[in-house]
N, C-alpha and C. Protein backbone atom coordinates (compact mmCIF):
# COMPACT_ATOMS: atom_id res chain seq x y z
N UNK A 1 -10.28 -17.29 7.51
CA UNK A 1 -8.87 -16.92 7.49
C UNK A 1 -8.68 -15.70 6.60
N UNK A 2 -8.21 -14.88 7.06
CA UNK A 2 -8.04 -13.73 6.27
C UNK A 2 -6.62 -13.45 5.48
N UNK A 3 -6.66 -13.23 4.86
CA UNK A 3 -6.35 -13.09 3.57
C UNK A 3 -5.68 -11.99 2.61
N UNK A 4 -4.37 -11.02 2.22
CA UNK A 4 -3.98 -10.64 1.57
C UNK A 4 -3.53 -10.63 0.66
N UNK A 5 -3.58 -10.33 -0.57
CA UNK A 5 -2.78 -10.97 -1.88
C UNK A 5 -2.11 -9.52 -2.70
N UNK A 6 -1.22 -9.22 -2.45
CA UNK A 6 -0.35 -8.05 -4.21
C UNK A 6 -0.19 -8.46 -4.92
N UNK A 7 -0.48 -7.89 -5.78
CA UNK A 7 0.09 -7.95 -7.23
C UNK A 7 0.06 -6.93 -7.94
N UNK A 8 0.98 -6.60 -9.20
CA UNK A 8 1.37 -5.44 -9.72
C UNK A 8 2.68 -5.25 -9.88
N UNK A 9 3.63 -5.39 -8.87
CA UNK A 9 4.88 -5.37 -8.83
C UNK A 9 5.36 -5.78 -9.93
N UNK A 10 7.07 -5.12 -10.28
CA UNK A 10 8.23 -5.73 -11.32
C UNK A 10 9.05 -4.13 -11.53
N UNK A 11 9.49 -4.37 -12.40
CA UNK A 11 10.67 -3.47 -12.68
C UNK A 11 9.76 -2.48 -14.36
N UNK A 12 10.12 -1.43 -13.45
CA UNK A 12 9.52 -0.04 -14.18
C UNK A 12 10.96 0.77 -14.09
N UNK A 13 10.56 1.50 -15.07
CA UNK A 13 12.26 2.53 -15.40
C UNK A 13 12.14 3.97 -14.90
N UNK A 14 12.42 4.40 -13.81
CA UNK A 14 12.47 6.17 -13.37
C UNK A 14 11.32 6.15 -14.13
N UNK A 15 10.50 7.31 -13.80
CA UNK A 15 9.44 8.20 -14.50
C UNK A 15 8.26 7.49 -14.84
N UNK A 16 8.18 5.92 -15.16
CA UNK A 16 7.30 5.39 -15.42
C UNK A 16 6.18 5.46 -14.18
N UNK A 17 5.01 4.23 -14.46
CA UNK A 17 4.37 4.09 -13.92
C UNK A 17 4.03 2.21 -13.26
N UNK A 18 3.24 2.18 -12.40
CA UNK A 18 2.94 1.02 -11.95
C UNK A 18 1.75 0.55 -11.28
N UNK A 19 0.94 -0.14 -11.29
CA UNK A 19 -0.03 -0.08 -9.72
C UNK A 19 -0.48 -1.12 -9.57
N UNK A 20 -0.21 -1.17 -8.53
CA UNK A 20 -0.67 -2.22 -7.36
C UNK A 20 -1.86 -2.72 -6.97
N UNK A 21 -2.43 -3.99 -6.57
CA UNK A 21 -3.53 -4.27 -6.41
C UNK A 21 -3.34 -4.91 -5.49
N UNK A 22 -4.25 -5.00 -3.83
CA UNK A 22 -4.57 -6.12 -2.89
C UNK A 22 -5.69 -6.47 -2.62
N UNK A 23 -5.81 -7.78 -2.64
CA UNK A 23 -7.13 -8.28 -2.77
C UNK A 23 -7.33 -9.03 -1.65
N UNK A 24 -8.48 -8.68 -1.39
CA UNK A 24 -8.55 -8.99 0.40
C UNK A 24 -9.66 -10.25 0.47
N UNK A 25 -9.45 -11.13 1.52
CA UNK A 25 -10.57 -12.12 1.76
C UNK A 25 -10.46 -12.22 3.12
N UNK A 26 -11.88 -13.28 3.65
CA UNK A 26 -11.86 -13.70 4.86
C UNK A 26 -12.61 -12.44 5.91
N UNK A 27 -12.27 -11.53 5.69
CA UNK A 27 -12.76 -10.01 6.72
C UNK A 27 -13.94 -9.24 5.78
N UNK A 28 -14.70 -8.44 6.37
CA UNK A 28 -15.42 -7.59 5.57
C UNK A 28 -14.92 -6.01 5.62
N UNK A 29 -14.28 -6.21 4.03
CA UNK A 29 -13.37 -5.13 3.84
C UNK A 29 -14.07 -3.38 4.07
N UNK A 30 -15.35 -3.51 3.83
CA UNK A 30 -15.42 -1.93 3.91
C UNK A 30 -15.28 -1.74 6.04
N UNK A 31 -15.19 -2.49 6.77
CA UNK A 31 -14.86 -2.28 7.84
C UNK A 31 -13.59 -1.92 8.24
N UNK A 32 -12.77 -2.08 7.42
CA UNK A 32 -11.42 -1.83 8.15
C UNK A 32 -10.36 -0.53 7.10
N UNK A 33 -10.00 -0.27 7.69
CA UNK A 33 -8.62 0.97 7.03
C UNK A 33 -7.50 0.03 6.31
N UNK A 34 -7.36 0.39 5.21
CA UNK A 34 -6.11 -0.24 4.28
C UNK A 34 -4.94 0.56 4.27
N UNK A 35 -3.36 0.20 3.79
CA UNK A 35 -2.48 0.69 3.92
C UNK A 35 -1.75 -0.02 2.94
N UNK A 36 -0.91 0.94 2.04
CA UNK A 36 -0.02 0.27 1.55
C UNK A 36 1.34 0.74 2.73
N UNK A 37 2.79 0.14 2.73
CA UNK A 37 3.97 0.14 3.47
C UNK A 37 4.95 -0.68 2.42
N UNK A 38 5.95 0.27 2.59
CA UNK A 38 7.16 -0.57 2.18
C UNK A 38 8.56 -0.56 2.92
N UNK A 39 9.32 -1.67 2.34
CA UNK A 39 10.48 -1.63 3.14
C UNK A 39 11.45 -1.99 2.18
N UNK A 40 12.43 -1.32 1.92
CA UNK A 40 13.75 -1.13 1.03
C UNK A 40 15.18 -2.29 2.23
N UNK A 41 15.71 -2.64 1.32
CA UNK A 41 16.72 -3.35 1.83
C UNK A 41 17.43 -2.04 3.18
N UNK A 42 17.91 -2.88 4.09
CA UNK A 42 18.47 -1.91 5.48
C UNK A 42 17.72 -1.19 6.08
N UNK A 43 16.69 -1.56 5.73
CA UNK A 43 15.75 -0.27 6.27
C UNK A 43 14.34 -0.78 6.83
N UNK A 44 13.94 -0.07 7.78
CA UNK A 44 12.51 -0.24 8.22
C UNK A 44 11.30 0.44 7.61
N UNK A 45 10.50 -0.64 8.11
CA UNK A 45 8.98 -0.84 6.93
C UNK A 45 8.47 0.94 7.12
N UNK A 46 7.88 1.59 6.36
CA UNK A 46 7.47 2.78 6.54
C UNK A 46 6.11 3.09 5.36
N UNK A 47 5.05 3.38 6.29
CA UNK A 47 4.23 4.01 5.69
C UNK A 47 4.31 4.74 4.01
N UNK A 48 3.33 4.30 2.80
CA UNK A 48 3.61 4.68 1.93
C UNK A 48 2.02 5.73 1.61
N UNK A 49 1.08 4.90 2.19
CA UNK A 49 -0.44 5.69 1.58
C UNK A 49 -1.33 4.92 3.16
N UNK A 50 -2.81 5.20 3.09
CA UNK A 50 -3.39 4.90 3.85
C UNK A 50 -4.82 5.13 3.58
N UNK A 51 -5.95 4.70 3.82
CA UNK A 51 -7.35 4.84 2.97
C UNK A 51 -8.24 4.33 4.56
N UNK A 52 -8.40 4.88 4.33
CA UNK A 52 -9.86 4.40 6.25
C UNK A 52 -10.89 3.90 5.43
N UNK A 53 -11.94 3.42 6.51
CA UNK A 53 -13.10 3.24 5.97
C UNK A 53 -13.86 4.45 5.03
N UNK A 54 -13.65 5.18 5.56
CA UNK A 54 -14.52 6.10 4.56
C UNK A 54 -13.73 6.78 3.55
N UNK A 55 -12.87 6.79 3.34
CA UNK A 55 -12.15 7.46 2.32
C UNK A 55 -11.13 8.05 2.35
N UNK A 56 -10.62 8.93 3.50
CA UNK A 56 -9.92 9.50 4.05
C UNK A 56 -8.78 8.99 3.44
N UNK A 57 -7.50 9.34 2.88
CA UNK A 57 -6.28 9.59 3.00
C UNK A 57 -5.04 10.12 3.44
N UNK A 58 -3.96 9.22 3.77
CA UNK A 58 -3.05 9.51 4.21
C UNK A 58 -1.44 9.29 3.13
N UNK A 59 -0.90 9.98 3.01
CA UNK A 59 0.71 10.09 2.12
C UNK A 59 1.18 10.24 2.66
N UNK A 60 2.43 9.29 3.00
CA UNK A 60 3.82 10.07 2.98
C UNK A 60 4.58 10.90 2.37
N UNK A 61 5.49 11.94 2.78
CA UNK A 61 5.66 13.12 2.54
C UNK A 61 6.78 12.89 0.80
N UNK A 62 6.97 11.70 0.71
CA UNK A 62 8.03 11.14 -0.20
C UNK A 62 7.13 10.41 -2.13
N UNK A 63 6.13 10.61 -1.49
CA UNK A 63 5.44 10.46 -2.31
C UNK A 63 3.94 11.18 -2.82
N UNK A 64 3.76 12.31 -1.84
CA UNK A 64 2.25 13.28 -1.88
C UNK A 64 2.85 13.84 -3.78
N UNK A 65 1.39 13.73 -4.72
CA UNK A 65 1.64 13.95 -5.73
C UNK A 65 2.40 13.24 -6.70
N UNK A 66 2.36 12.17 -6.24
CA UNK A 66 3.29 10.70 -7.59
C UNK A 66 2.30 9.21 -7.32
N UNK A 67 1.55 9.23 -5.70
CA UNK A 67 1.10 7.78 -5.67
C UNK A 67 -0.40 8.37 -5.27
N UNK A 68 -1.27 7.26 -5.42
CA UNK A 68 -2.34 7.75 -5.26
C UNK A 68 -3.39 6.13 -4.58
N UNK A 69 -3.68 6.30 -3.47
CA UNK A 69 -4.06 5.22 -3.15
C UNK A 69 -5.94 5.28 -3.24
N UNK A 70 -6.69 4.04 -3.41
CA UNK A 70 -8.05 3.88 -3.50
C UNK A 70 -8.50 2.25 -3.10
N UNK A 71 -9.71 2.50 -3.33
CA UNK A 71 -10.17 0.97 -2.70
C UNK A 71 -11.66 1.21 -3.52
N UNK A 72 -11.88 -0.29 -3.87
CA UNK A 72 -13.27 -0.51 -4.21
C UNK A 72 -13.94 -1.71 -2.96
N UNK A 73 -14.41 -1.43 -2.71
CA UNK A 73 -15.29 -2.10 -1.23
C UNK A 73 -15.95 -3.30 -2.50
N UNK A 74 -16.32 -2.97 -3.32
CA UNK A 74 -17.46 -4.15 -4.14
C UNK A 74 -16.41 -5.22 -4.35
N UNK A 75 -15.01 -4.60 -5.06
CA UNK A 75 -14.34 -5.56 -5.14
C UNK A 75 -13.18 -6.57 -4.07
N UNK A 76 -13.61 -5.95 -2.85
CA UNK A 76 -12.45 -5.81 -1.88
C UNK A 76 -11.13 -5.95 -2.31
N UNK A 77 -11.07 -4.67 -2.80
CA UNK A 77 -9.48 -4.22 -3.01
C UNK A 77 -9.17 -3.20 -3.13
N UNK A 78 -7.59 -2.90 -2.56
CA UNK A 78 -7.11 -1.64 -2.89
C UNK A 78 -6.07 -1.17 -3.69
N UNK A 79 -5.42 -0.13 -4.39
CA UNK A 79 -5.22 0.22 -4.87
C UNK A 79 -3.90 0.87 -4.86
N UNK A 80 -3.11 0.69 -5.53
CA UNK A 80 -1.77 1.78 -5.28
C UNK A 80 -1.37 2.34 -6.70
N UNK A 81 -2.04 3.17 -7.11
CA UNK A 81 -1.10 3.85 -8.39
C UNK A 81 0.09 4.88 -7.72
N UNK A 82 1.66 4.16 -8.74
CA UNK A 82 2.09 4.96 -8.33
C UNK A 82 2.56 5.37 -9.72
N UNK A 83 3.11 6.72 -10.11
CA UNK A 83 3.91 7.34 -11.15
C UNK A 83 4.81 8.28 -11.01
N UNK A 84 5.32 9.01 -11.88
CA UNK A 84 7.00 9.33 -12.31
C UNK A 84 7.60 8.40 -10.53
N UNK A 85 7.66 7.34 -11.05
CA UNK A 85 8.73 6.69 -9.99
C UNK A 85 9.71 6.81 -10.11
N UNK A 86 10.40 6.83 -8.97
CA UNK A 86 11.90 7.13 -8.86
C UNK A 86 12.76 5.32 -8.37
N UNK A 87 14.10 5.99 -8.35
CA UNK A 87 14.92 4.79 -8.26
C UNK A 87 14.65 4.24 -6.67
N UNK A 88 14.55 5.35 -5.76
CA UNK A 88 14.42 4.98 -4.50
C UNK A 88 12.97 5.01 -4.19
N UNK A 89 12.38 4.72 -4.99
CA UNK A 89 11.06 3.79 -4.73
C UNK A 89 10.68 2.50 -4.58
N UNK A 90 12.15 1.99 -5.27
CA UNK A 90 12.46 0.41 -5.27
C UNK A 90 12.65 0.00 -3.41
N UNK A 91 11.47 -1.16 -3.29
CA UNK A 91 11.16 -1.71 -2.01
C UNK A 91 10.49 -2.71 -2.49
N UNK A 92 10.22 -3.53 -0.83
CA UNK A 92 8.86 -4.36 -1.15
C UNK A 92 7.48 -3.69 -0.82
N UNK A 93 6.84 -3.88 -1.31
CA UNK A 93 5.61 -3.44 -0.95
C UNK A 93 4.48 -4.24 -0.47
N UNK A 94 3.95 -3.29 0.72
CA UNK A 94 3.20 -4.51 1.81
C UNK A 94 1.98 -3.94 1.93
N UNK A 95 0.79 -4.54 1.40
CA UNK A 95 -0.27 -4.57 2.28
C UNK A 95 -1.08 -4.80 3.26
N UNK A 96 -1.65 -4.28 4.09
CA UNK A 96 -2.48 -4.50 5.23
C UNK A 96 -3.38 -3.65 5.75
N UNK A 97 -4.30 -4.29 6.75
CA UNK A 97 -5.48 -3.94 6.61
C UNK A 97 -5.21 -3.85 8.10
N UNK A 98 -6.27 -2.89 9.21
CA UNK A 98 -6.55 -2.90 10.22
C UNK A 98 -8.38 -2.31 11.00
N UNK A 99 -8.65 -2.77 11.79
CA UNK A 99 -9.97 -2.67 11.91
C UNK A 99 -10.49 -1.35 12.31
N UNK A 100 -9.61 -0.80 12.95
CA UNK A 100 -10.30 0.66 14.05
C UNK A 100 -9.02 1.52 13.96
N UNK A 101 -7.94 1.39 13.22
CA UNK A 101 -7.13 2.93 12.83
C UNK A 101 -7.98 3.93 11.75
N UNK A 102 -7.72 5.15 11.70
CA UNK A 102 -8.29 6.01 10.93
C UNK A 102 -6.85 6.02 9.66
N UNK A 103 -6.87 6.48 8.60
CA UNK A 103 -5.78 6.65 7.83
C UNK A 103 -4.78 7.36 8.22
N UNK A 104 -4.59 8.45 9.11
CA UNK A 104 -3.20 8.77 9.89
C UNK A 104 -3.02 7.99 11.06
N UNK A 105 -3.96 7.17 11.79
CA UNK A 105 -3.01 6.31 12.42
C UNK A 105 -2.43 5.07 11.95
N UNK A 106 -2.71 5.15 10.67
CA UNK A 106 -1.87 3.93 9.86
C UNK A 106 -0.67 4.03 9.88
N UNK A 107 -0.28 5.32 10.16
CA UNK A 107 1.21 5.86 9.92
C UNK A 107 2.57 4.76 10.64
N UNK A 108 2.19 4.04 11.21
CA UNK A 108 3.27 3.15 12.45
C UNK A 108 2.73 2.07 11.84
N UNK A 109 3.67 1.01 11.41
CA UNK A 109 3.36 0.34 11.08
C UNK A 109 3.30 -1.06 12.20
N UNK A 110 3.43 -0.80 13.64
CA UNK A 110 3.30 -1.74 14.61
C UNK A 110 2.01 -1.89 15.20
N UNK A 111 2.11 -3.20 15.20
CA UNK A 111 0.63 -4.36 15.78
C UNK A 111 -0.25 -3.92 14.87
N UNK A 112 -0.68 -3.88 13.33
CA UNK A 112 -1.12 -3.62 12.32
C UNK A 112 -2.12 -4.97 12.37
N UNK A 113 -3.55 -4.98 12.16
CA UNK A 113 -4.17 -6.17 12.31
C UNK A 113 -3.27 -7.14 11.53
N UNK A 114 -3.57 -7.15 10.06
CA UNK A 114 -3.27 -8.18 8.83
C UNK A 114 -2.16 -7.39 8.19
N UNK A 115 -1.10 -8.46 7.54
CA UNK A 115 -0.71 -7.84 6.30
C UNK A 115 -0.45 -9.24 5.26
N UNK A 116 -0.32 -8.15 4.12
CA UNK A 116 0.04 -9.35 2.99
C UNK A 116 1.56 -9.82 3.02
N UNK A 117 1.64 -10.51 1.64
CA UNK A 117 2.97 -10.95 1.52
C UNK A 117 4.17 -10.37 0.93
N UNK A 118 3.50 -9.32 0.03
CA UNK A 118 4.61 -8.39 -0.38
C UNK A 118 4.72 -8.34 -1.89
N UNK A 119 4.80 -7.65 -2.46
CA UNK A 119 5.28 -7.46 -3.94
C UNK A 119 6.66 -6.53 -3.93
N UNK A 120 7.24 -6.99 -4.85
CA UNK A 120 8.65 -6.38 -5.23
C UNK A 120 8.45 -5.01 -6.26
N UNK A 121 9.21 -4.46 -6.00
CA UNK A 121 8.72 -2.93 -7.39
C UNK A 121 10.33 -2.67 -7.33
N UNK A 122 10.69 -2.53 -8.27
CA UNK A 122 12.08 -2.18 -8.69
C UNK A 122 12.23 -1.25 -9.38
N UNK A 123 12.70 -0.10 -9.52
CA UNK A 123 12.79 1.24 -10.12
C UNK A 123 14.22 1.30 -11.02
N UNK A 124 14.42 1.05 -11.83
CA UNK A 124 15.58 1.60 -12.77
C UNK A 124 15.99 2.82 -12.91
N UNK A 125 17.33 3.42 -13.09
CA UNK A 125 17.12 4.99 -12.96
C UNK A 125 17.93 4.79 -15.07
């Protein structure tokens, strides 16, 4: 059974920092492309970072130069540093994993193999 877990989430103030961790089971993680996604109240889930099997990265245009996504294969997990956060960074934040996207086709977040359950990140301004 495969398996997502976040953690990291809570309430950081503008400018600070935060990062995220998902820890993957059940699948063999250096096979598949990771993604972080979030979704803000009223709004649909949208691409935040993206990491393929080999390294490759993908940003959204709202965050290139503040978040920085990674993965350790030894530990199966990935990674979301994000910093100088802003107020409208506040979402949930979702991990998931898929087997055969490259990191720009992570970009859509529909029929996505796995995802996790979500961590909260709240931004204070």
């Amino acid at each position: 059974q495969v398996q997502l877990v976040e953690s990291g989430g809570g309430l950081v103030q503008a400018g600070g920092s935060l990062r995220l961790s998902c820890a993957a089971s059940g699948l063999t993680f250096s096979n598949y492309a990771m993604g972080w996604y979030r979704q803000a109240p009223g709004k649909q889930r949208e691409l935040v970072a993206a990491i393929s099997r080999g390294g490759s990265t993908n940003y959204a245009d709202s965050v290139k130069g503040r978040f920085t996504i990674s993965r350790d294969n030894a530990k199966n997990t990935v990674y979301l540093q994000m910093n100088s956060v802003k107020p409208e960074d506040t979402a949930i934040y979702y991990c998931a994993a898929d087997r055969w996207r490259t990191a720009v086709g992570m970009a859509s977040p529909a029929s996505v193999d796995y995802w996790g359950q979500g961590t909260q990140v709240t931004v204070s301004s």
